[in-house]
C-alpha atoms as a PDB file:
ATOM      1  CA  UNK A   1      15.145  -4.978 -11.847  1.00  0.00           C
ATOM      2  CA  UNK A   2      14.210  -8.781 -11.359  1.00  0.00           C
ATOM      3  CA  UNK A   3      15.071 -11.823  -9.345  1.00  0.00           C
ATOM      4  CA  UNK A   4      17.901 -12.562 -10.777  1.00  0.00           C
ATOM      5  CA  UNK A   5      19.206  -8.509 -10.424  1.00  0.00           C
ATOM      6  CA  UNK A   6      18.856  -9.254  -7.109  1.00  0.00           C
ATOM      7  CA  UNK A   7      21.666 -12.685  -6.673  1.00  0.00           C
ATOM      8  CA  UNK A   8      22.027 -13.606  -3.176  1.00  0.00           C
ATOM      9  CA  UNK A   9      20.537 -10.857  -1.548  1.00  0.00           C
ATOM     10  CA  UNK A  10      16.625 -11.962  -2.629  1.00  0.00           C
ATOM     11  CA  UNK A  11      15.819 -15.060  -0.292  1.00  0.00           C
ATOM     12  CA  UNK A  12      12.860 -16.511  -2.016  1.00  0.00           C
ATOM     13  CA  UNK A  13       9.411 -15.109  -3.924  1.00  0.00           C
ATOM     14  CA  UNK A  14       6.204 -14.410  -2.199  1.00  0.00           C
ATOM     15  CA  UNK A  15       3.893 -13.165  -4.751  1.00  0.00           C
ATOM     16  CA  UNK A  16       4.981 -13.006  -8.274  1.00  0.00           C
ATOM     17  CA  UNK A  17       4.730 -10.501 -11.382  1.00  0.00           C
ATOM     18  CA  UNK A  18       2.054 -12.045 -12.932  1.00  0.00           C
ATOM     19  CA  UNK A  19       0.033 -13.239  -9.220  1.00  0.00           C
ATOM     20  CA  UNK A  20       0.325  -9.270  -8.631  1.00  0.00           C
ATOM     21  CA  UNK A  21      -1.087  -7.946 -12.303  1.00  0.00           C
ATOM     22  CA  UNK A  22      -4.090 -10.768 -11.812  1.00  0.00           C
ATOM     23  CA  UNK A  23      -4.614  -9.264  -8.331  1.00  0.00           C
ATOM     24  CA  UNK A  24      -4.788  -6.000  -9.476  1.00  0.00           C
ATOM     25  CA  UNK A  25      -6.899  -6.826 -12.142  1.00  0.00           C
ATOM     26  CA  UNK A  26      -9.856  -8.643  -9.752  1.00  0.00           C
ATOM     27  CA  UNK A  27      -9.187  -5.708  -6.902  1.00  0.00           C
ATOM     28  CA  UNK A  28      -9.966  -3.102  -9.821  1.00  0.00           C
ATOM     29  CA  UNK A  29     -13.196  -4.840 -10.928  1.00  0.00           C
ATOM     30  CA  UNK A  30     -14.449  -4.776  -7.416  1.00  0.00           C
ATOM     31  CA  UNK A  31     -13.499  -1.237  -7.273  1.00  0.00           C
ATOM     32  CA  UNK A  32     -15.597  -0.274 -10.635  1.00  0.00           C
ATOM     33  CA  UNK A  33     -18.823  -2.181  -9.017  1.00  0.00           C
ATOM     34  CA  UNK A  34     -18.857  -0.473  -5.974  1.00  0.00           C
ATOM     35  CA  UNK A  35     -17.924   3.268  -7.206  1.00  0.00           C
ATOM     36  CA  UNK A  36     -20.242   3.006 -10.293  1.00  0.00           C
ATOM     37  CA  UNK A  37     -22.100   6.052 -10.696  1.00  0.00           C
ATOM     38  CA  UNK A  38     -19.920   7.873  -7.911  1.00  0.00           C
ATOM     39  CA  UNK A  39     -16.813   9.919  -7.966  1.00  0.00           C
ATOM     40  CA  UNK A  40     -13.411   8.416  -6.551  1.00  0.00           C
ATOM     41  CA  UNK A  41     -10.624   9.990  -5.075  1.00  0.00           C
ATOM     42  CA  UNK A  42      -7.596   7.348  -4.745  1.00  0.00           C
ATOM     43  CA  UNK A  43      -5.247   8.628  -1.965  1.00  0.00           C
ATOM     44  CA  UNK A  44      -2.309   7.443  -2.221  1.00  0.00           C
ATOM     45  CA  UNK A  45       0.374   6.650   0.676  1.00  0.00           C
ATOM     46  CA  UNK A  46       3.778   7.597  -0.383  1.00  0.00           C
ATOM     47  CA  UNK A  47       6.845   6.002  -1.429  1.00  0.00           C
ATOM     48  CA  UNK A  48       5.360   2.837  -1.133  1.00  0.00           C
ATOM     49  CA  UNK A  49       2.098   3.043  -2.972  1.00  0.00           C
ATOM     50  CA  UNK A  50       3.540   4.575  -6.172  1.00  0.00           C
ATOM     51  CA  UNK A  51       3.742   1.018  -7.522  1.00  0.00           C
ATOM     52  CA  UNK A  52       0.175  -0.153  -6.466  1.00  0.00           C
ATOM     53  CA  UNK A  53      -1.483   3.111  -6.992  1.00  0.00           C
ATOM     54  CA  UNK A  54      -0.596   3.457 -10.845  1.00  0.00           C
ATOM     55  CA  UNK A  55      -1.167  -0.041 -11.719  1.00  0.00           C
ATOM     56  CA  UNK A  56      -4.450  -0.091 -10.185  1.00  0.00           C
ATOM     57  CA  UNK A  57      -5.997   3.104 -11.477  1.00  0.00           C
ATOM     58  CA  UNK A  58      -4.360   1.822 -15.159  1.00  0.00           C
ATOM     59  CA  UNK A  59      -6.811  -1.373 -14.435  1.00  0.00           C
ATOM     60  CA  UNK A  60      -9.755   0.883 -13.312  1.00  0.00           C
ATOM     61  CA  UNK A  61     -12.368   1.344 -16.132  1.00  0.00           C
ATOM     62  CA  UNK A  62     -13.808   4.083 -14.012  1.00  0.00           C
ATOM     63  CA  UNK A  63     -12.654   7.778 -13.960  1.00  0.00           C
ATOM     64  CA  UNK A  64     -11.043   9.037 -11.025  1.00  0.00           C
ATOM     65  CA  UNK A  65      -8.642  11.323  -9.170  1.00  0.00           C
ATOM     66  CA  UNK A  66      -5.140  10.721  -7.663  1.00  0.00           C
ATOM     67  CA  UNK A  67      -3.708  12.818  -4.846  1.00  0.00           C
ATOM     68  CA  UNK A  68      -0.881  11.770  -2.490  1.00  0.00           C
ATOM     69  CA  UNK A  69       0.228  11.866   1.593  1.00  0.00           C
ATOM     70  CA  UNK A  70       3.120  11.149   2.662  1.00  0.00           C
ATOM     71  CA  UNK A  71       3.355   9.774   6.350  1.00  0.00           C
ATOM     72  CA  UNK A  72       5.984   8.442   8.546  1.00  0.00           C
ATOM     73  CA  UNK A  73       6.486   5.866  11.515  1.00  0.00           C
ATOM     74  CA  UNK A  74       9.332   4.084  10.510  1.00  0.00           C
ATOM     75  CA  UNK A  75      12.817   5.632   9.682  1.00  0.00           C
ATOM     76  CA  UNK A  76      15.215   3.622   8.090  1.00  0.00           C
ATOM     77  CA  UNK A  77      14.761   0.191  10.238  1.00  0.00           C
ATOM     78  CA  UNK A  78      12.367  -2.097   9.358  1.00  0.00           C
ATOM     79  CA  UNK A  79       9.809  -2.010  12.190  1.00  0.00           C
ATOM     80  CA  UNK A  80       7.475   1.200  12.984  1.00  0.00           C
ATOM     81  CA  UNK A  81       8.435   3.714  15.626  1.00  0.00           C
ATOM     82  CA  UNK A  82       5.165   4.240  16.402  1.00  0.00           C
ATOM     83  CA  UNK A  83       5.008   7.921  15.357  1.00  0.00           C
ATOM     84  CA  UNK A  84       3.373   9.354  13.177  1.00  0.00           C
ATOM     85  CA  UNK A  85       4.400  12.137  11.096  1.00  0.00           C
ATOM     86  CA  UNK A  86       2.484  14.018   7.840  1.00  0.00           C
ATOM     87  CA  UNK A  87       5.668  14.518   5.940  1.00  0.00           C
ATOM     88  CA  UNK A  88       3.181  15.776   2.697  1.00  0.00           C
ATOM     89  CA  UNK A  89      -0.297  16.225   2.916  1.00  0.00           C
ATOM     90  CA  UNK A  90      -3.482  16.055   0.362  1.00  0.00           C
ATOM     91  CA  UNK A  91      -3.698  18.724  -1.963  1.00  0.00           C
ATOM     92  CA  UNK A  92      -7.589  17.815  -2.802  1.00  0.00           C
ATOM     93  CA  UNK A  93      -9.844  18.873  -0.824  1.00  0.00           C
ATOM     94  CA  UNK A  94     -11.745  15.547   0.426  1.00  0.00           C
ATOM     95  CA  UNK A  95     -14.837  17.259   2.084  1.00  0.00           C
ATOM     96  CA  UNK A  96     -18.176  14.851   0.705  1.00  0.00           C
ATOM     97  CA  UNK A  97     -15.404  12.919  -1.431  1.00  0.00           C
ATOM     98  CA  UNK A  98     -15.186   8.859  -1.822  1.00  0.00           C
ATOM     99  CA  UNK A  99     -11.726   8.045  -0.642  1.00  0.00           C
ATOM    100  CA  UNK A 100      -9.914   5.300  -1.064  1.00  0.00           C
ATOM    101  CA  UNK A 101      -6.558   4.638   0.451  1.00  0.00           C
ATOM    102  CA  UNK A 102      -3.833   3.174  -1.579  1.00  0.00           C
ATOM    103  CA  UNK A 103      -1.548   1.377   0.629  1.00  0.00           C
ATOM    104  CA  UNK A 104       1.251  -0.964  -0.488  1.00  0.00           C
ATOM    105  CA  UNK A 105       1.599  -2.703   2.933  1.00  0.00           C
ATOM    106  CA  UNK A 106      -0.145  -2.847   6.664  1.00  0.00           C
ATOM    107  CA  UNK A 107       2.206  -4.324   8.891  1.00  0.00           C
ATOM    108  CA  UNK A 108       1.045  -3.094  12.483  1.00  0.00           C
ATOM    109  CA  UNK A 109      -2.126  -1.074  10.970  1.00  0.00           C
ATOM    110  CA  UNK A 110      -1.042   1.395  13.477  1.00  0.00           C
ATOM    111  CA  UNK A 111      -0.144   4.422  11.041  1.00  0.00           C
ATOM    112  CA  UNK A 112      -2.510   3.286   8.579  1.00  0.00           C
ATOM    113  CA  UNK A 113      -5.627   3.820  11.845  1.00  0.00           C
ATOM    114  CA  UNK A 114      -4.268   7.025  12.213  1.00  0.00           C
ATOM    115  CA  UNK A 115      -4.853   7.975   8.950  1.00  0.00           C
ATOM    116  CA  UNK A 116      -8.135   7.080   8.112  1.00  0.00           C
ATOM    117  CA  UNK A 117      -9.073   8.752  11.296  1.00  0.00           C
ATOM    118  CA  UNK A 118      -7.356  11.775   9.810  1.00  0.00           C
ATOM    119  CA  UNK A 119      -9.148  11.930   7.111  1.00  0.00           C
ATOM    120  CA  UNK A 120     -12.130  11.024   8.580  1.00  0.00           C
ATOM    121  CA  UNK A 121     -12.068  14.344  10.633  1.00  0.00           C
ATOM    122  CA  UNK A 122     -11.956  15.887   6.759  1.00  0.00           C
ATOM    123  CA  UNK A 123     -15.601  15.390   6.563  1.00  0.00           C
ATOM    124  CA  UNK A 124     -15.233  12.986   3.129  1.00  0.00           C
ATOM    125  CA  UNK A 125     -18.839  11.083   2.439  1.00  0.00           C
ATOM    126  CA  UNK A 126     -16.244   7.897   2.516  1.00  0.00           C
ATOM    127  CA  UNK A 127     -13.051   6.543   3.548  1.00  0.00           C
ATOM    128  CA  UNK A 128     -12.260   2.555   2.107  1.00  0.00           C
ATOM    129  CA  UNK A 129      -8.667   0.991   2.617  1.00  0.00           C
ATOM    130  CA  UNK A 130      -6.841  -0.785  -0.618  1.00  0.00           C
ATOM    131  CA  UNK A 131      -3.778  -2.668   0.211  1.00  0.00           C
ATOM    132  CA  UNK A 132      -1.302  -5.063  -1.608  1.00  0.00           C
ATOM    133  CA  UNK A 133      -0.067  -6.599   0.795  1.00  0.00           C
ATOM    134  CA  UNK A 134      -2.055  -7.170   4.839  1.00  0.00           C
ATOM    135  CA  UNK A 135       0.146  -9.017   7.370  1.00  0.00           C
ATOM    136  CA  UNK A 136      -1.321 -10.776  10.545  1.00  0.00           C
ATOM    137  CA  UNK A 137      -0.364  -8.034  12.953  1.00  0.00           C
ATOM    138  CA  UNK A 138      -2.638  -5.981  10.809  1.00  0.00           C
ATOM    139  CA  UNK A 139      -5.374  -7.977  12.474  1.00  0.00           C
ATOM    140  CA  UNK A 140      -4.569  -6.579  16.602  1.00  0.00           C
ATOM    141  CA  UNK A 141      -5.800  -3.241  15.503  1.00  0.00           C
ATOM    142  CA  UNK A 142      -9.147  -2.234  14.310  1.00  0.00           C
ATOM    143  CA  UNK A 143      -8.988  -1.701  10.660  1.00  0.00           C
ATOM    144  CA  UNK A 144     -12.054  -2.347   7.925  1.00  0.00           C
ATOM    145  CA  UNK A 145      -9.439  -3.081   5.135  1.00  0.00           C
ATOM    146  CA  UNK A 146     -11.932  -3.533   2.057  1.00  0.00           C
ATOM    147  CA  UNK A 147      -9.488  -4.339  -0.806  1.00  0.00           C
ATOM    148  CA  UNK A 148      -7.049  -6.889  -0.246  1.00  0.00           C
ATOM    149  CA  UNK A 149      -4.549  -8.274  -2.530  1.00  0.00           C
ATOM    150  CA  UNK A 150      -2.315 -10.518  -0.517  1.00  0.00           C
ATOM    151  CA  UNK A 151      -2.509 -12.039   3.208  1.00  0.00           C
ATOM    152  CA  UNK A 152       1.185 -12.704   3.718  1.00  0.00           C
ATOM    153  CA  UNK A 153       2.883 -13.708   7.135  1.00  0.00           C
ATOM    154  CA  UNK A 154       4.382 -11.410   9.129  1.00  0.00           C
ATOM    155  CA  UNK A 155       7.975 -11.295   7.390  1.00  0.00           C
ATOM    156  CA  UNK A 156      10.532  -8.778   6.170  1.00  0.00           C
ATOM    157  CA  UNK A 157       9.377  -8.445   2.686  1.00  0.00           C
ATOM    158  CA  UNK A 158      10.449  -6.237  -0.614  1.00  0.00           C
ATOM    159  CA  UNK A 159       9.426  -5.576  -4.008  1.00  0.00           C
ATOM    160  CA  UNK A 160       6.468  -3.635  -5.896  1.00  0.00           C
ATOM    161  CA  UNK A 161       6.800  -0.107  -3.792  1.00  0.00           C
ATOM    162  CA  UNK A 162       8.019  -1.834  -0.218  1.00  0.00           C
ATOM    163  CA  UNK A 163      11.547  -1.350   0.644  1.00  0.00           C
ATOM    164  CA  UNK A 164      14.463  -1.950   2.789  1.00  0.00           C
ATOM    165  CA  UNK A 165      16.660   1.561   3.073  1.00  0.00           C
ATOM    166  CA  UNK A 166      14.815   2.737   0.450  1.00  0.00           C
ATOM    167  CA  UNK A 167      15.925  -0.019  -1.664  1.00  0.00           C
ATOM    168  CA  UNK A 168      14.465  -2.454  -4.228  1.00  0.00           C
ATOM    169  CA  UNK A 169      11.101  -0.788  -4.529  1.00  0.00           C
ATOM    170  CA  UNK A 170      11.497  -1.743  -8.324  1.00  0.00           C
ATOM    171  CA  UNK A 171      11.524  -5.130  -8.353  1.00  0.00           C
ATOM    172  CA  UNK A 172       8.303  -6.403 -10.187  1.00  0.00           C
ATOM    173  CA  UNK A 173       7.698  -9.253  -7.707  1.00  0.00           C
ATOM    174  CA  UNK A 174       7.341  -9.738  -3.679  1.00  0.00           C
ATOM    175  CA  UNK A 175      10.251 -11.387  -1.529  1.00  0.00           C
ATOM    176  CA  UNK A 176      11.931 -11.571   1.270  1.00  0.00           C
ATOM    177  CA  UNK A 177      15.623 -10.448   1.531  1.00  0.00           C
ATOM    178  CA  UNK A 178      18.056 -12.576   2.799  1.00  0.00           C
ATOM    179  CA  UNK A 179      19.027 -12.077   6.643  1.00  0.00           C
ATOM    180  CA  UNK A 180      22.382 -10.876   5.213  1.00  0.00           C
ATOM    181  CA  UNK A 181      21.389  -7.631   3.520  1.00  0.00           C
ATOM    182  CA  UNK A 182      19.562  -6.349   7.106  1.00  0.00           C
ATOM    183  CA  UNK A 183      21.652  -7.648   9.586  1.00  0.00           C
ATOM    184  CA  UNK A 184      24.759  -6.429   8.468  1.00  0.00           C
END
C-alpha cells in the first residue's frame, strides 16, 4: 500500500518512507552505543509496533531479543478510554533484563505510564521507552521517553503500524486521514 492506494481518503503526509528508514537508522545507532556490552530485550507493544519493532532491530548491529504485550485503552475510536487492559503478556522473563519498549505512538502517555510501571514491578535492571511517533499530550504525563523518532502535533494520524479500525497499518509513510473516512 502507498499514497496513492490510499485516493481521497489520505489527507496529506507527515513523515515519509524514506524520513522514517533515516530515523530508524540514527534511533538504532543510539541504541547500539548505549547497550554495548549489555544484553537487550526489545518489548514490543502490539499491533502497532510490529512495523517499528522489525525495522529497528533489522537496523540494530547489536544482538538482541524480541518479545511482545499486547495492551488496550482504546477500542475501535480513535481516542483512549482510559483503561487499561493486558490483552497478551511477555513470555520472557524480564527479571535483571534491559528493556526497551517499542512503541509506535504516545498520544496521552497514559497506557504507555502504566506499562513501564508494570514492568517495573518485574524487577528488570532497566526499562527505556522507543517511540516513532510522541505527540504533545504525551508531554502532561510523566514519561522519560529516551528514543524519539518524530514530535508530531496532536492529530489523527495513520501509517507504519498506527491505524484507524484497524486499517492502513501498511502504508509505508505517516498521514493523516481525511475527516471523511472517521466521521462517517
Amino acid at each position: 500500500m502507498d499514497a496513492k492506494d490510499m485516493g481521497e481518503d489520505l489527507e496529506k503526509v507527515l513523515v515519509t518512507e524514506s524520513r522514517i528508514n533515516a530515523r530508524l537508522g540514527e534511533m538504532a545507532a543510539e541504541i547500539d552505543a548505549d547497550y554495548a556490552g549489555k544484553d537487550l530485550l526489545l518489548v514490543g507493544v502490539l499491533k502497532g509496533a510490529v512495523m517499528v519493532m522489525a525495522d529497528l532491530a533489522r537496523a540494530l548491529h547489536h544482538p538482541c531479543e524480541m518479545d511482545w504485550m499486547a495492551v488496550s485503552s482504546y477500542g475501535a475510536g480513535t481516542t483512549s478510554s482510559g483503561v487499561v487492559r493486558i490483552l497478551k503478556d511477555l513470555e520472557i522473563d524480564i527479571n535483571d533484563r534491559n528493556v526497551l519498549i517499542v512503541e509506535d505512538v504516545i498520544d496521552s502517555g497514559l497506557t504507555l505510564s502504566w506499562l513501564v510501571g508494570n514492568l517495573k514491578s518485574r524487577g528488570p535492571a532497566s526499562v527505556e521507552i522507543c517511540t516513532m511517533v510522541r505527540k504533545p499530550l504525551a508531554f502532561d504525563v510523566e514519561l522519560d521517553v529516551r528514543y524519539v523518532g518524530f514530535d508530531l502535533p496532536n492529530e489523527f494520524i495513520v501509517g507504519y503500524g498506527l491505524d484507524y479500525a484497524e486499517k492502513y497499518r501498511n502504508l509505508p509513510l505517516i498521514g493523516t486521514l481525511a475527516p471523511h473516512v472517521y466521521r462517517s
